[in-house]
N, C-alpha and C. Protein backbone atom coordinates (compact mmCIF):
# COMPACT_ATOMS: atom_id res chain seq x y z
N UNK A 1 -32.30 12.30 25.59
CA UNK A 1 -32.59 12.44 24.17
C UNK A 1 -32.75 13.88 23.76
N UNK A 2 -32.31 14.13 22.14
CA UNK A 2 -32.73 16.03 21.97
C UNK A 2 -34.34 16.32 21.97
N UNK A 3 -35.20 15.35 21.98
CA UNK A 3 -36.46 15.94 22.50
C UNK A 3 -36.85 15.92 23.77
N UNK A 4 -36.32 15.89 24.88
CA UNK A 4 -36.09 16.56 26.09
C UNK A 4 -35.65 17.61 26.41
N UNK A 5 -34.56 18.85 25.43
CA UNK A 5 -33.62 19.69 25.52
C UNK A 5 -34.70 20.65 25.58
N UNK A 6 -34.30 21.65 25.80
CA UNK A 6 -35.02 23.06 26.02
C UNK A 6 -35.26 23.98 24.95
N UNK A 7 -35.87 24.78 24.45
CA UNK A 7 -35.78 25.34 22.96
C UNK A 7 -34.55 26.60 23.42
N UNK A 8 -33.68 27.04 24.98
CA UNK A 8 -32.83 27.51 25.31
C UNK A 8 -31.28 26.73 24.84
N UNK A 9 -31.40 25.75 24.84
CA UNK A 9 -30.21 24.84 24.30
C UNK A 9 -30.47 24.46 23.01
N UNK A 10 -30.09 25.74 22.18
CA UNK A 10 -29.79 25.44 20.71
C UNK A 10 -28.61 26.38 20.33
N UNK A 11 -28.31 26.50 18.75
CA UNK A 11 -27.30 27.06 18.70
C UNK A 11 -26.23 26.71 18.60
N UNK A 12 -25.12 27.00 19.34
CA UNK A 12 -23.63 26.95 19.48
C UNK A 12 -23.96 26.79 20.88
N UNK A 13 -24.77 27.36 21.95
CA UNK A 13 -24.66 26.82 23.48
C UNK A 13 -25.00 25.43 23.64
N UNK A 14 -26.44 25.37 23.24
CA UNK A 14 -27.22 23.90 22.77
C UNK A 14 -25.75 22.80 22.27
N UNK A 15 -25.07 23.05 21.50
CA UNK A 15 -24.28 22.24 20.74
C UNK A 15 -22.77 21.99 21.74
N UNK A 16 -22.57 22.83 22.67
CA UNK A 16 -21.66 22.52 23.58
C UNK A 16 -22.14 21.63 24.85
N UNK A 17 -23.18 22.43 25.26
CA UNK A 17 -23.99 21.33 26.35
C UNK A 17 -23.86 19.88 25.92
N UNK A 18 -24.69 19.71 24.71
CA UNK A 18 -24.55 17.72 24.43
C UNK A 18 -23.48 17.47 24.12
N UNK A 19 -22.65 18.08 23.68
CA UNK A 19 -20.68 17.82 24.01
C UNK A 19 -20.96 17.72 24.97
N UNK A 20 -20.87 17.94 26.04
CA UNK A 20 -20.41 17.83 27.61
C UNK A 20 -21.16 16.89 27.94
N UNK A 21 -22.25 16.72 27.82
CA UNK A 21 -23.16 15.56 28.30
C UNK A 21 -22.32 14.29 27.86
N UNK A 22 -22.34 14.27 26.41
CA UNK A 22 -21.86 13.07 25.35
C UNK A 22 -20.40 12.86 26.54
N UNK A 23 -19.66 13.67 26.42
CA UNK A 23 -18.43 13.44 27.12
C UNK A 23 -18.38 13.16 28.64
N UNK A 24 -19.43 13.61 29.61
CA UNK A 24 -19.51 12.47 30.59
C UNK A 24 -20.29 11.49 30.98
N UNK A 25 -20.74 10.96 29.60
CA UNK A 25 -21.31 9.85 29.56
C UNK A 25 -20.52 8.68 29.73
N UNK A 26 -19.63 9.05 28.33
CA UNK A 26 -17.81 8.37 28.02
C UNK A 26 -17.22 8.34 29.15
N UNK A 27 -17.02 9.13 29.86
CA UNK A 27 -16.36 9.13 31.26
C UNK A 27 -16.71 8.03 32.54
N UNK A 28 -18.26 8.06 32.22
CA UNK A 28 -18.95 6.95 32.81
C UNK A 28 -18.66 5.64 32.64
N UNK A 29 -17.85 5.10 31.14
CA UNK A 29 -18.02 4.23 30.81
C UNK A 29 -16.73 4.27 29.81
N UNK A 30 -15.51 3.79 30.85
CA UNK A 30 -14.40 3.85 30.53
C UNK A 30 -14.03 3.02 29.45
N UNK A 31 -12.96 2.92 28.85
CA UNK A 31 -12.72 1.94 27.40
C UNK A 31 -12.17 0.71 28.81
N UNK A 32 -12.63 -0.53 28.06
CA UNK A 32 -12.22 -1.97 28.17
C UNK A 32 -10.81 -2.25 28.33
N UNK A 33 -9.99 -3.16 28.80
CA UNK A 33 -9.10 -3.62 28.19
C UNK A 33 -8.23 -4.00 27.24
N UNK A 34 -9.57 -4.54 26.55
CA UNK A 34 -9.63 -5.15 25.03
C UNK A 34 -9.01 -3.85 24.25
N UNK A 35 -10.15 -2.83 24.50
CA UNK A 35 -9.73 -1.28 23.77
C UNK A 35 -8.63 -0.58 23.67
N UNK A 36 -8.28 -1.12 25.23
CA UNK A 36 -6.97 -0.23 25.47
C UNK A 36 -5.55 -1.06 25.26
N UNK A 37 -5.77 -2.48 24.69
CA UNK A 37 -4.48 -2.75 24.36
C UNK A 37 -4.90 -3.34 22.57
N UNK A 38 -6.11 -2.80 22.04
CA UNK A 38 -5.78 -2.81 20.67
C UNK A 38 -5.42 -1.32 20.53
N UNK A 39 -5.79 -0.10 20.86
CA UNK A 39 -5.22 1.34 20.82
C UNK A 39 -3.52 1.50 20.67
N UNK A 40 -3.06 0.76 21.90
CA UNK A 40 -1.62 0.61 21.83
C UNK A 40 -1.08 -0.47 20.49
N UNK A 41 -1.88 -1.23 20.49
CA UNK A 41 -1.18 -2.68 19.93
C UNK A 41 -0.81 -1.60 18.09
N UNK A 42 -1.92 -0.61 18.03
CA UNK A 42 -2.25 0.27 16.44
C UNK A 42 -1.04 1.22 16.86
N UNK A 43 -1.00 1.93 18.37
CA UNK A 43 0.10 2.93 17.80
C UNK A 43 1.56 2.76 17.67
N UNK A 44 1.41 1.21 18.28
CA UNK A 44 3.12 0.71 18.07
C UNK A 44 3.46 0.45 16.46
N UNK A 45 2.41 -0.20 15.51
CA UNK A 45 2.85 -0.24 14.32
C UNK A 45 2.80 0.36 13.81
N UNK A 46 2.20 1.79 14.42
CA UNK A 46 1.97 2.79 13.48
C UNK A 46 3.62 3.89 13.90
N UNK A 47 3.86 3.60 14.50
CA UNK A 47 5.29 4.11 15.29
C UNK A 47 6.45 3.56 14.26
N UNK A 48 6.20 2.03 14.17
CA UNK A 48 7.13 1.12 13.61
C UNK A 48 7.00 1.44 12.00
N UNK A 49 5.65 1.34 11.73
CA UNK A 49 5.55 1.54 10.08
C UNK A 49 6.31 3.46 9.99
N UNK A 50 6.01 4.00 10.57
CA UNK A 50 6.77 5.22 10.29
C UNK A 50 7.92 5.40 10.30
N UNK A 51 8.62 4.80 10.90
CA UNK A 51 10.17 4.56 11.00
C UNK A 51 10.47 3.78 10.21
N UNK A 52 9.58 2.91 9.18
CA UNK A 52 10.54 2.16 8.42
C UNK A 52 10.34 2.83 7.38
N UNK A 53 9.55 3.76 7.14
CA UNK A 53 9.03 4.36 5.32
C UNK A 53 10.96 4.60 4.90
N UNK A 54 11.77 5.43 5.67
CA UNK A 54 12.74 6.04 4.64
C UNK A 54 13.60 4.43 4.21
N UNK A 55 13.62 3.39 5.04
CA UNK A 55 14.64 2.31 4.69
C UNK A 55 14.00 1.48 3.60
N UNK A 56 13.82 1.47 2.21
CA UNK A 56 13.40 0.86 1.13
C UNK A 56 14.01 -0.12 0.92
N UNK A 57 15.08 -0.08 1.21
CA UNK A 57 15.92 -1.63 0.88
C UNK A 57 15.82 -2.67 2.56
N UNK A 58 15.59 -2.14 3.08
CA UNK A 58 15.43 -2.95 4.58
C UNK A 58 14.10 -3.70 4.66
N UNK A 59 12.82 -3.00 4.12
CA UNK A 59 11.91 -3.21 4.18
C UNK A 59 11.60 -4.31 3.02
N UNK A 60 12.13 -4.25 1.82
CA UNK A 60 11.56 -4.73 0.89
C UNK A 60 12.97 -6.22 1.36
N UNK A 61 14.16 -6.28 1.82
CA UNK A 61 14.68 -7.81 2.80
C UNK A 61 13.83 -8.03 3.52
N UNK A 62 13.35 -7.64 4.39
CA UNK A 62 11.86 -8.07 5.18
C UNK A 62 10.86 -8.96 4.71
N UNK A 63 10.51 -8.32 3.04
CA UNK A 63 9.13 -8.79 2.85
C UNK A 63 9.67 -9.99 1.94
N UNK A 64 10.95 -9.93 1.47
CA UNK A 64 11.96 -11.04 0.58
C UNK A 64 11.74 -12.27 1.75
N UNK A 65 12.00 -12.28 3.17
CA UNK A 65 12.59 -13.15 3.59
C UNK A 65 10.84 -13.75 4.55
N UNK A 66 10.07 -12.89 4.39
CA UNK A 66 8.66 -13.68 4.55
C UNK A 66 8.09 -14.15 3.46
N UNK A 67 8.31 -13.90 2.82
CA UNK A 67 7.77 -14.68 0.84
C UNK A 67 9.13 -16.38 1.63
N UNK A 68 10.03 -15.87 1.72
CA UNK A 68 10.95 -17.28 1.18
C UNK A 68 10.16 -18.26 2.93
N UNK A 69 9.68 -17.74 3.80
CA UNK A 69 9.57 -18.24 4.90
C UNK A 69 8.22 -18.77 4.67
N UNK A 70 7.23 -18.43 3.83
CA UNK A 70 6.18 -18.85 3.73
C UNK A 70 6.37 -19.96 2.16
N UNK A 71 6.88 -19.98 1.26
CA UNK A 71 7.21 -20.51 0.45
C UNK A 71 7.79 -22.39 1.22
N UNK A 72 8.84 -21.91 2.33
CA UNK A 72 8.92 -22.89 3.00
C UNK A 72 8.09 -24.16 3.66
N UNK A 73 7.37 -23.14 4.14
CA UNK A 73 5.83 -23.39 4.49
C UNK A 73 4.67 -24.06 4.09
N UNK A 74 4.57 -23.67 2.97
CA UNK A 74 4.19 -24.73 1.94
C UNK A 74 4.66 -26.13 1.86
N UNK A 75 5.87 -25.38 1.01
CA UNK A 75 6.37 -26.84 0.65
C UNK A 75 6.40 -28.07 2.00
N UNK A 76 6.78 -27.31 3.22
CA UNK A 76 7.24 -28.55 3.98
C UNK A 76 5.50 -29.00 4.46
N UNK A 77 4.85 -28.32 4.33
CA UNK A 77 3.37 -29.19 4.78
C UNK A 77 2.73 -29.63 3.54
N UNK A 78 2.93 -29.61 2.18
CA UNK A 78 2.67 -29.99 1.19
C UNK A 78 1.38 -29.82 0.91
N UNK A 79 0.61 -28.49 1.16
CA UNK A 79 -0.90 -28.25 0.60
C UNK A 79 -0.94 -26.79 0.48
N UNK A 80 -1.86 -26.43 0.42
CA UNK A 80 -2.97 -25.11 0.76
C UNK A 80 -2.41 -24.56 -0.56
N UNK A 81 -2.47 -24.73 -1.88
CA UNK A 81 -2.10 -24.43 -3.13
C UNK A 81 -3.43 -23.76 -3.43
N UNK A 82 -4.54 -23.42 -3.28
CA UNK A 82 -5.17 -22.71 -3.55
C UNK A 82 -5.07 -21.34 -2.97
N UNK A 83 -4.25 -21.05 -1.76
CA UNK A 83 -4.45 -20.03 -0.49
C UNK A 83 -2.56 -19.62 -1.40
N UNK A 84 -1.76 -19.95 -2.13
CA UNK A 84 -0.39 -19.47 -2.63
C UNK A 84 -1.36 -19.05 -3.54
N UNK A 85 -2.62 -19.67 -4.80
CA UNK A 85 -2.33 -19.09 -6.00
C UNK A 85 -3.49 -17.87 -5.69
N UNK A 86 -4.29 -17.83 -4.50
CA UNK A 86 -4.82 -16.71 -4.27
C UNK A 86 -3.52 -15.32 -3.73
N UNK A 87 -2.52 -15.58 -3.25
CA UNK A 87 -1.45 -14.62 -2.60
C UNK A 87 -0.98 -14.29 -3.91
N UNK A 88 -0.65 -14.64 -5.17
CA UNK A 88 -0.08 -14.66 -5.85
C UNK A 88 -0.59 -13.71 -6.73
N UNK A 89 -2.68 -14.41 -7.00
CA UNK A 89 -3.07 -12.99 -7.88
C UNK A 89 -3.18 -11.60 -6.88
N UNK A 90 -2.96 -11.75 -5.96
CA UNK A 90 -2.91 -10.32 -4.72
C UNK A 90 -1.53 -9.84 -5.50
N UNK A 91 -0.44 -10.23 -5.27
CA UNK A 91 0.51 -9.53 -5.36
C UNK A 91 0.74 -9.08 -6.95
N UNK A 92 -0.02 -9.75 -8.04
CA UNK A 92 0.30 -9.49 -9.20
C UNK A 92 -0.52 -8.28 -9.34
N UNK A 93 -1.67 -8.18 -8.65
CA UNK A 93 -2.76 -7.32 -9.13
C UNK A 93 -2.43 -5.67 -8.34
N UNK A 94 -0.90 -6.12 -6.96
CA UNK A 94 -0.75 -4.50 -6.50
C UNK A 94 0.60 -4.38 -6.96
N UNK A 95 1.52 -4.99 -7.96
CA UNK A 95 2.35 -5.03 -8.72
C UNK A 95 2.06 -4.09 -10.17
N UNK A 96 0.61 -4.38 -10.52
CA UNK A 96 0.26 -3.85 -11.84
C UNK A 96 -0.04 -2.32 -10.80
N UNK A 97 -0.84 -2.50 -10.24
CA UNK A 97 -1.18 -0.67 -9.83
C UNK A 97 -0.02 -0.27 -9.35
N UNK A 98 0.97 -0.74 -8.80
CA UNK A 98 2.79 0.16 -8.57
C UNK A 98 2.85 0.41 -10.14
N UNK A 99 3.03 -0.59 -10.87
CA UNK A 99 3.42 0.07 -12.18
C UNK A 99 2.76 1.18 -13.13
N UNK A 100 1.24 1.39 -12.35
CA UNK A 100 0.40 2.23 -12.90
C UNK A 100 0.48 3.48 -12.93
N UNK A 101 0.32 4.29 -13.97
CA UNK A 101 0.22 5.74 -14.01
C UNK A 101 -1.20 5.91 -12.97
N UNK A 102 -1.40 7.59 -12.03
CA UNK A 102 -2.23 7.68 -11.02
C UNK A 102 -3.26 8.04 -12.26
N UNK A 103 -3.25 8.79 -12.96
CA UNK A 103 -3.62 9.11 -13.98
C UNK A 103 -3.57 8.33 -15.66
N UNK A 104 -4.52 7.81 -15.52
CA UNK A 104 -4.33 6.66 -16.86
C UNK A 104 -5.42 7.87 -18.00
N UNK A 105 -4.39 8.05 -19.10
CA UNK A 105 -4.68 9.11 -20.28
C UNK A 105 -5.67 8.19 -20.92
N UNK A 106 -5.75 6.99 -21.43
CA UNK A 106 -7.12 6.36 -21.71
C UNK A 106 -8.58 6.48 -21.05
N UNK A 107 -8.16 6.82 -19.45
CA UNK A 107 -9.76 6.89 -19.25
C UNK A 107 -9.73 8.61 -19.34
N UNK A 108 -8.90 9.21 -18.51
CA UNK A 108 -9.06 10.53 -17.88
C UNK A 108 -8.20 11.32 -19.12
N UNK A 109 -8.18 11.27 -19.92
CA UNK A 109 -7.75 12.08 -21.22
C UNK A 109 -6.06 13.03 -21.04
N UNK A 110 -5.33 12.41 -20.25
CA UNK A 110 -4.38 13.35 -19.71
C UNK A 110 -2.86 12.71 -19.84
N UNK A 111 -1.90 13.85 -20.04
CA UNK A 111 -0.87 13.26 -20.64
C UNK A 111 0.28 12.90 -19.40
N UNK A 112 0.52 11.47 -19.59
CA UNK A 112 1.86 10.97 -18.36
C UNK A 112 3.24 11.69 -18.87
N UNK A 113 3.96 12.65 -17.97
CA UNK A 113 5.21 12.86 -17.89
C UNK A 113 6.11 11.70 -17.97
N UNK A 114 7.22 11.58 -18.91
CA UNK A 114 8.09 10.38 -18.82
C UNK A 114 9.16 10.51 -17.94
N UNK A 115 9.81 9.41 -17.34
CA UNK A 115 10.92 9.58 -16.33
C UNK A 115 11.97 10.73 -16.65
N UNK A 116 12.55 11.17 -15.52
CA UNK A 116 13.83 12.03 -16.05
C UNK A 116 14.05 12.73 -17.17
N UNK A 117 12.53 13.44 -17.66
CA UNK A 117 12.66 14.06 -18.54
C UNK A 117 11.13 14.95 -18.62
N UNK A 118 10.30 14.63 -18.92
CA UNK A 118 9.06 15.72 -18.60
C UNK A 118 8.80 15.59 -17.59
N UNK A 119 9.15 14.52 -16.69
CA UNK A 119 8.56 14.41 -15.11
C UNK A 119 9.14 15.88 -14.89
N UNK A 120 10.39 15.70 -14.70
CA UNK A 120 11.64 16.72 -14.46
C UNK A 120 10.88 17.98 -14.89
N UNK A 121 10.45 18.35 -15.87
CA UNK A 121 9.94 19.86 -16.51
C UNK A 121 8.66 19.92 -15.77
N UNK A 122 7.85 19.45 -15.20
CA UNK A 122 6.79 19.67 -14.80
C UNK A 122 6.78 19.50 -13.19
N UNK A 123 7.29 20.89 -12.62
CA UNK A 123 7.87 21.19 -11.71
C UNK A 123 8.71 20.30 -10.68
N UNK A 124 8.95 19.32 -11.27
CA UNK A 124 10.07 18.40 -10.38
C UNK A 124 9.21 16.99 -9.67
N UNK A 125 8.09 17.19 -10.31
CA UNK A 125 7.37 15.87 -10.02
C UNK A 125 7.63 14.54 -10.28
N UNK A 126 7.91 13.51 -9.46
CA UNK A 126 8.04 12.44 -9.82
C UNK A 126 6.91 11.37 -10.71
N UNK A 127 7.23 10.50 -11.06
CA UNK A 127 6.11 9.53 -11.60
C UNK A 127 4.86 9.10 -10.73
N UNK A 128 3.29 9.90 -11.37
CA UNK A 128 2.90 9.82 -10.16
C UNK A 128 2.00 7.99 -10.40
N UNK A 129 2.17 7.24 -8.67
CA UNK A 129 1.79 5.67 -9.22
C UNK A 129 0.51 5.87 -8.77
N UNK A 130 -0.36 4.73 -9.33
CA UNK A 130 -1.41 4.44 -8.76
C UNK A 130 -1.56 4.02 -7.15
N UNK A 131 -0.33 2.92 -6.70
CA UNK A 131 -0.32 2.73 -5.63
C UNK A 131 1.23 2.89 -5.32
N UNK A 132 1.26 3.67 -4.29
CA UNK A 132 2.73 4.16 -4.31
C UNK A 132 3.62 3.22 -3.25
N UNK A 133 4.79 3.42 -3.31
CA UNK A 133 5.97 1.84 -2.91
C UNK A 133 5.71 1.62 -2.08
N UNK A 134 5.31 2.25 -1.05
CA UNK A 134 5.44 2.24 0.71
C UNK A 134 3.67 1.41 0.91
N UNK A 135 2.35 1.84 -0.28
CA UNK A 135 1.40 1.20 -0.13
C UNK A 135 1.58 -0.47 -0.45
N UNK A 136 1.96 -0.22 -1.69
CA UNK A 136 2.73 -1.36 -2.32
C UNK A 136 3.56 -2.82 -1.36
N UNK A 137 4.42 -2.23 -0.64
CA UNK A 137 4.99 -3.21 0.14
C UNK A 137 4.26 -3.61 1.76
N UNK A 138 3.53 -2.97 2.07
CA UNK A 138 3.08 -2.57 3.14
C UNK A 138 1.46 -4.25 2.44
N UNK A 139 0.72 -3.47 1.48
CA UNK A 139 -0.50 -4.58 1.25
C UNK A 139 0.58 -5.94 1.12
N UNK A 140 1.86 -5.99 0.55
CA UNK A 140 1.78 -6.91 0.27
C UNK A 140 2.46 -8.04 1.24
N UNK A 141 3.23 -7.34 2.06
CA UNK A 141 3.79 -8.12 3.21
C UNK A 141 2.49 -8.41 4.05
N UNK A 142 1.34 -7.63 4.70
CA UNK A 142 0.54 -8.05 5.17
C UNK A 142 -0.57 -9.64 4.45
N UNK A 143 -0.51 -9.43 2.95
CA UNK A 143 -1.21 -10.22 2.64
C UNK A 143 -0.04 -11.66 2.90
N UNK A 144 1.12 -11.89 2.93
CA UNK A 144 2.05 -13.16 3.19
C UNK A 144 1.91 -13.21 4.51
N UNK A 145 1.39 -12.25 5.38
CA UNK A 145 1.12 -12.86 6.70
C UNK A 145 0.17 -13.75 7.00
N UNK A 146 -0.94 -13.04 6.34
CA UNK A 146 -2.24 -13.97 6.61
C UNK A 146 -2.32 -14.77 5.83
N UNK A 147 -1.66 -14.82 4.83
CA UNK A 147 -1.75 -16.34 4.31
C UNK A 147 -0.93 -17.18 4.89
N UNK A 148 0.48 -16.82 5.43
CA UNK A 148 0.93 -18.10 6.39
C UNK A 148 0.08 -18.03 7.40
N UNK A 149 -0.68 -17.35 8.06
CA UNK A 149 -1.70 -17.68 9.14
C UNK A 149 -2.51 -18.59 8.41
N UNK A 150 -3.34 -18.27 7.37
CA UNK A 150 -3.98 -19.57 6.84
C UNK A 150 -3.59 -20.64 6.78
N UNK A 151 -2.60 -20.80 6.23
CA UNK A 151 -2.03 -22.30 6.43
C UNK A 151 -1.98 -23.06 7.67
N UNK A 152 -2.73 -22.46 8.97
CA UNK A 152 -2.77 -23.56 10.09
C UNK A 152 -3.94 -24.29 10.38
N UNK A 153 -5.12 -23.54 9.01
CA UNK A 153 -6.02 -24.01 9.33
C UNK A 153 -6.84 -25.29 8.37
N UNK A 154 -6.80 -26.16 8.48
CA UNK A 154 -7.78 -27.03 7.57
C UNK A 154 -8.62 -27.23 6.77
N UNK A 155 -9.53 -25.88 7.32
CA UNK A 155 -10.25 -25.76 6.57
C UNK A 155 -10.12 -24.86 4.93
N UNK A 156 -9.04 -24.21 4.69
CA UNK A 156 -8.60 -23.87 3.81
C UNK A 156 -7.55 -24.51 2.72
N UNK A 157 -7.57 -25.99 3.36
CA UNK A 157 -6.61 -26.50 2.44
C UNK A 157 -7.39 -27.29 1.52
N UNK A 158 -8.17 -26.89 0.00
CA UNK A 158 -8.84 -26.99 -0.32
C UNK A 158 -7.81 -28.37 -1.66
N UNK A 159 -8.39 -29.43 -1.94
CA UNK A 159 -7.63 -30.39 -2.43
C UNK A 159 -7.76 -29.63 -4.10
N UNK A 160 -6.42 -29.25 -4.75
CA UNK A 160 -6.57 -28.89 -6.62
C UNK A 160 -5.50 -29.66 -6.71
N UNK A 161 -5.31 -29.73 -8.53
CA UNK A 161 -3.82 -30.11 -8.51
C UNK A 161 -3.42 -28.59 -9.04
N UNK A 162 -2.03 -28.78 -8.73
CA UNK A 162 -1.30 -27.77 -8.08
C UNK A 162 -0.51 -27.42 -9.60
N UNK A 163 -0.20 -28.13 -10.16
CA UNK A 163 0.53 -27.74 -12.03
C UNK A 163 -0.37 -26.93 -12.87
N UNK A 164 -1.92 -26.80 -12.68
CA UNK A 164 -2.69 -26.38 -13.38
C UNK A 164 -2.63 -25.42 -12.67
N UNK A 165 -2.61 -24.77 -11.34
CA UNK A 165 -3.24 -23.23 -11.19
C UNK A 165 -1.51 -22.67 -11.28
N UNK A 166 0.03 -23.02 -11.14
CA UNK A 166 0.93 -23.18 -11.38
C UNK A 166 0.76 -22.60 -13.27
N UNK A 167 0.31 -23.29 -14.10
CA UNK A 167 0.44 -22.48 -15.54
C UNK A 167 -0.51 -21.72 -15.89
N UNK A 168 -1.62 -21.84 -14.90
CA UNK A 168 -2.64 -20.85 -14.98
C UNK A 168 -2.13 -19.48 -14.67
N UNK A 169 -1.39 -19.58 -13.70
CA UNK A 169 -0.82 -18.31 -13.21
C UNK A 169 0.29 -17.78 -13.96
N UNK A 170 0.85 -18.51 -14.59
CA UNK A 170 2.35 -17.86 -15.25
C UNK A 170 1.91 -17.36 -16.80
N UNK A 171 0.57 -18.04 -17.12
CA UNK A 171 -0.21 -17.46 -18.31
C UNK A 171 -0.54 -16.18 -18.22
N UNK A 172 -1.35 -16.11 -17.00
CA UNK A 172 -2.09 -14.96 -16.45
C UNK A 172 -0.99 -13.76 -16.32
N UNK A 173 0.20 -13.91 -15.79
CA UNK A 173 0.89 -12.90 -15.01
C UNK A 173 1.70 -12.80 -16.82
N UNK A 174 2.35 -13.43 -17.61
CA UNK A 174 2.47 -13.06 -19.13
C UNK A 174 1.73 -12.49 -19.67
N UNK A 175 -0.03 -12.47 -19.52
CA UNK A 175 -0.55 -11.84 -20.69
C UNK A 175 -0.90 -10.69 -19.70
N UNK A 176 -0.93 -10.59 -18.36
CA UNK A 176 -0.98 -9.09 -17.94
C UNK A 176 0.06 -8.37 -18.22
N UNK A 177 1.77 -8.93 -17.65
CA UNK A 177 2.70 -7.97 -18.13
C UNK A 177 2.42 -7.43 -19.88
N UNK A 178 2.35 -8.24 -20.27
CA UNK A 178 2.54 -8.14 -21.77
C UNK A 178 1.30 -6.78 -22.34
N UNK A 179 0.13 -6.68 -21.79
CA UNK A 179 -0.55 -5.64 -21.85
C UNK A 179 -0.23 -4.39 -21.15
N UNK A 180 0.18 -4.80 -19.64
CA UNK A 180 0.85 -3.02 -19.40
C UNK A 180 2.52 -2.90 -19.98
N UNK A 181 2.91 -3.78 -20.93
CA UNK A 181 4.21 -2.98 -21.37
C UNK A 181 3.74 -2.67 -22.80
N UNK A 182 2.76 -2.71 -23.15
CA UNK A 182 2.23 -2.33 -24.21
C UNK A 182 1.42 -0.79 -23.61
N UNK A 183 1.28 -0.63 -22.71
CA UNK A 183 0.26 0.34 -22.20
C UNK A 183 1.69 1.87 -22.45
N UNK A 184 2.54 0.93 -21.73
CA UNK A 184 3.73 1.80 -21.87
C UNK A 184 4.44 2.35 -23.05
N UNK A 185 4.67 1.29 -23.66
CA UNK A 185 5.05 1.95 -25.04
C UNK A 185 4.18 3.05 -25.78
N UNK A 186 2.98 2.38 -25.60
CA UNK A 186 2.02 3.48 -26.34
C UNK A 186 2.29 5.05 -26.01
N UNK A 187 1.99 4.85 -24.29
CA UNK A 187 1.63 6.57 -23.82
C UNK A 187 3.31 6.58 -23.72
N UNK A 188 4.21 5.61 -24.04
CA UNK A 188 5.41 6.57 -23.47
C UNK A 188 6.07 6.71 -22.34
N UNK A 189 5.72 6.00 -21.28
CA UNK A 189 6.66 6.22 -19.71
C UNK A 189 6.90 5.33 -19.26
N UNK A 190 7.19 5.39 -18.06
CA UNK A 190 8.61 3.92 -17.53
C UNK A 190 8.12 4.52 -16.09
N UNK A 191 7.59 3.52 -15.30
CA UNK A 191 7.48 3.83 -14.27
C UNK A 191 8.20 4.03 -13.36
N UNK A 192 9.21 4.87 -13.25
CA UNK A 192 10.54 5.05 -12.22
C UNK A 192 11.05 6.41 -12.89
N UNK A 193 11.40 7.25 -11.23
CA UNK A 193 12.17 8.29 -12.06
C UNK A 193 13.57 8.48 -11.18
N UNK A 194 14.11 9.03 -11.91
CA UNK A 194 15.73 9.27 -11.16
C UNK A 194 15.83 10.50 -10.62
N UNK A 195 14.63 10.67 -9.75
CA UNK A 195 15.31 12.38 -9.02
C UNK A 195 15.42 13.75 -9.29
N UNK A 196 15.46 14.57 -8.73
CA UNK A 196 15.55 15.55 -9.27
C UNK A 196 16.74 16.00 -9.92
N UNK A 197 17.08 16.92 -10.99
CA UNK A 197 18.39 17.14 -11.42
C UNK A 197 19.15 18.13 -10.41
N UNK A 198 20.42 17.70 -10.48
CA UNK A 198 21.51 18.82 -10.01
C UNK A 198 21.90 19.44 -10.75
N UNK A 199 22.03 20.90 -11.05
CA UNK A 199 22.67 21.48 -11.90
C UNK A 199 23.98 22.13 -11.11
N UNK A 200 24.91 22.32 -11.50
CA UNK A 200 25.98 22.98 -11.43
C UNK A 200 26.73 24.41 -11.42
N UNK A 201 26.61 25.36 -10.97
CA UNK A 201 27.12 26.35 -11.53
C UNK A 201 28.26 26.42 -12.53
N UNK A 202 28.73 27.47 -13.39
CA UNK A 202 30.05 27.41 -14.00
C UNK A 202 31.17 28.05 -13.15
N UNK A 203 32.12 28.51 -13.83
CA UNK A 203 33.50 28.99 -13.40
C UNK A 203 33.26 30.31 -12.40
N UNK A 204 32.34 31.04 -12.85
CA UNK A 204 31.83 32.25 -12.01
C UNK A 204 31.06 31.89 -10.59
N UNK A 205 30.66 31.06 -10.84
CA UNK A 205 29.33 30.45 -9.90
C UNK A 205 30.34 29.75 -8.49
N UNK A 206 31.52 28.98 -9.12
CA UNK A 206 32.53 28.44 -8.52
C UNK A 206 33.27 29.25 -7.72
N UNK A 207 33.55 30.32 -8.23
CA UNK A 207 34.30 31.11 -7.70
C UNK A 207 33.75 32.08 -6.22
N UNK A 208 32.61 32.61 -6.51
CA UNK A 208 31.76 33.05 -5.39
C UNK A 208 31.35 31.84 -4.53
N UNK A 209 31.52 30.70 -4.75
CA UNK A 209 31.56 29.71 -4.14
C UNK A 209 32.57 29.79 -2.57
N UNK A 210 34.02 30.10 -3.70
CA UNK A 210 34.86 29.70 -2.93
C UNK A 210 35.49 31.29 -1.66
């Protein structure tokens, strides 16, 4: 304990000593199994999730064809309609923050650059989102996992009828769109931008070119 230490072990010496102590304590008391194949089990997806950020269209067939695989899922066991219309407000609710300015001028008083055009003037910045694509697809494929994992269990197949949370939801997801495309019109932007511009040189520019 540090009220055993010496009033000689303080400082920056003091502070390396219980490093060294701390560290062959750890040494004493090697990581588990358990530890050492959840460590790996994190740096393989973290390997995998990094290699997939540049493929946007690969990733988002991925998360297309676990929506249609869990959709399946459903239907062919014919329940857990409370555990879809919970996946459903998940994905509507990280759908609205993709579409979100990071900066919303209603609370934080500040003006959104519009696509391909003030984005562009304000040094080449893109649209900045609240939750950006790669967060975006990433929460939301994980959340269709664990909800087809839910579905094996019983205890979550909670008896509703299924037409009511069905127009509950298509109400809900209308009067949300319908407020952030109103959010939009107001301040003005479109959540997507097209890149940075290329400009061209002219006939002179061409020529030292060539």
């Amino acid at each position: 304990p540090a009220s055993t230490l010496s009033p000689a072990l303080t400082g920056a010496r003091g502070r390396v000593v219980v490093a060294s102590m701390m560290q062959d304590s750890m040494d004493d008391h090697p990581p588990s199994a358990l530890d050492s194949f959840n460590a790996q089990l994190n740096s393989k997806v973290q390997q995998w999730l990094d290699w997939s950020t540049p493929h946007i269209m690969a990733r988002w067939a991925v998360f297309g064809g676990l929506v249609c695989l869990y959709a399946l899922r459903v239907w062919y066991i014919n329940g857990w309609y409370i555990i879809t219309y919970g996946l459903g407000i998940y994905l509507l609710n990280n759908f609205i923050g993709f579409l979100s300015p990071l900066a919303d001028p209603e609370s934080d008083g500040l003006d959104i650059p519009t696509t391909m055009g003030e984005a562009e003037d304000l040094s080449g910045k893109p649209f900045g989102r609240k939750l950006s694509e790669f967060k975006f697809w990433c929460a939301s494929a994980r959340a269709v996992c664990i909800s087809f994992f839910m579905t094996f269990f019983e205890m979550f197949n909670i008896p509703v009828f299924w037409p009511i949370l069905l127009l509950y939801f298509i109400a809900l997801f209308v009067l949300t769109m319908k407020r952030q495309i109103k959010h939009m019109i107001k301040h003005k932007y479109v959540p997507w931008t097209g890149g940075k511009k290329k400009y061209k040189g002219g006939p002179a520019a061409t020529k030292l070119s060539k």
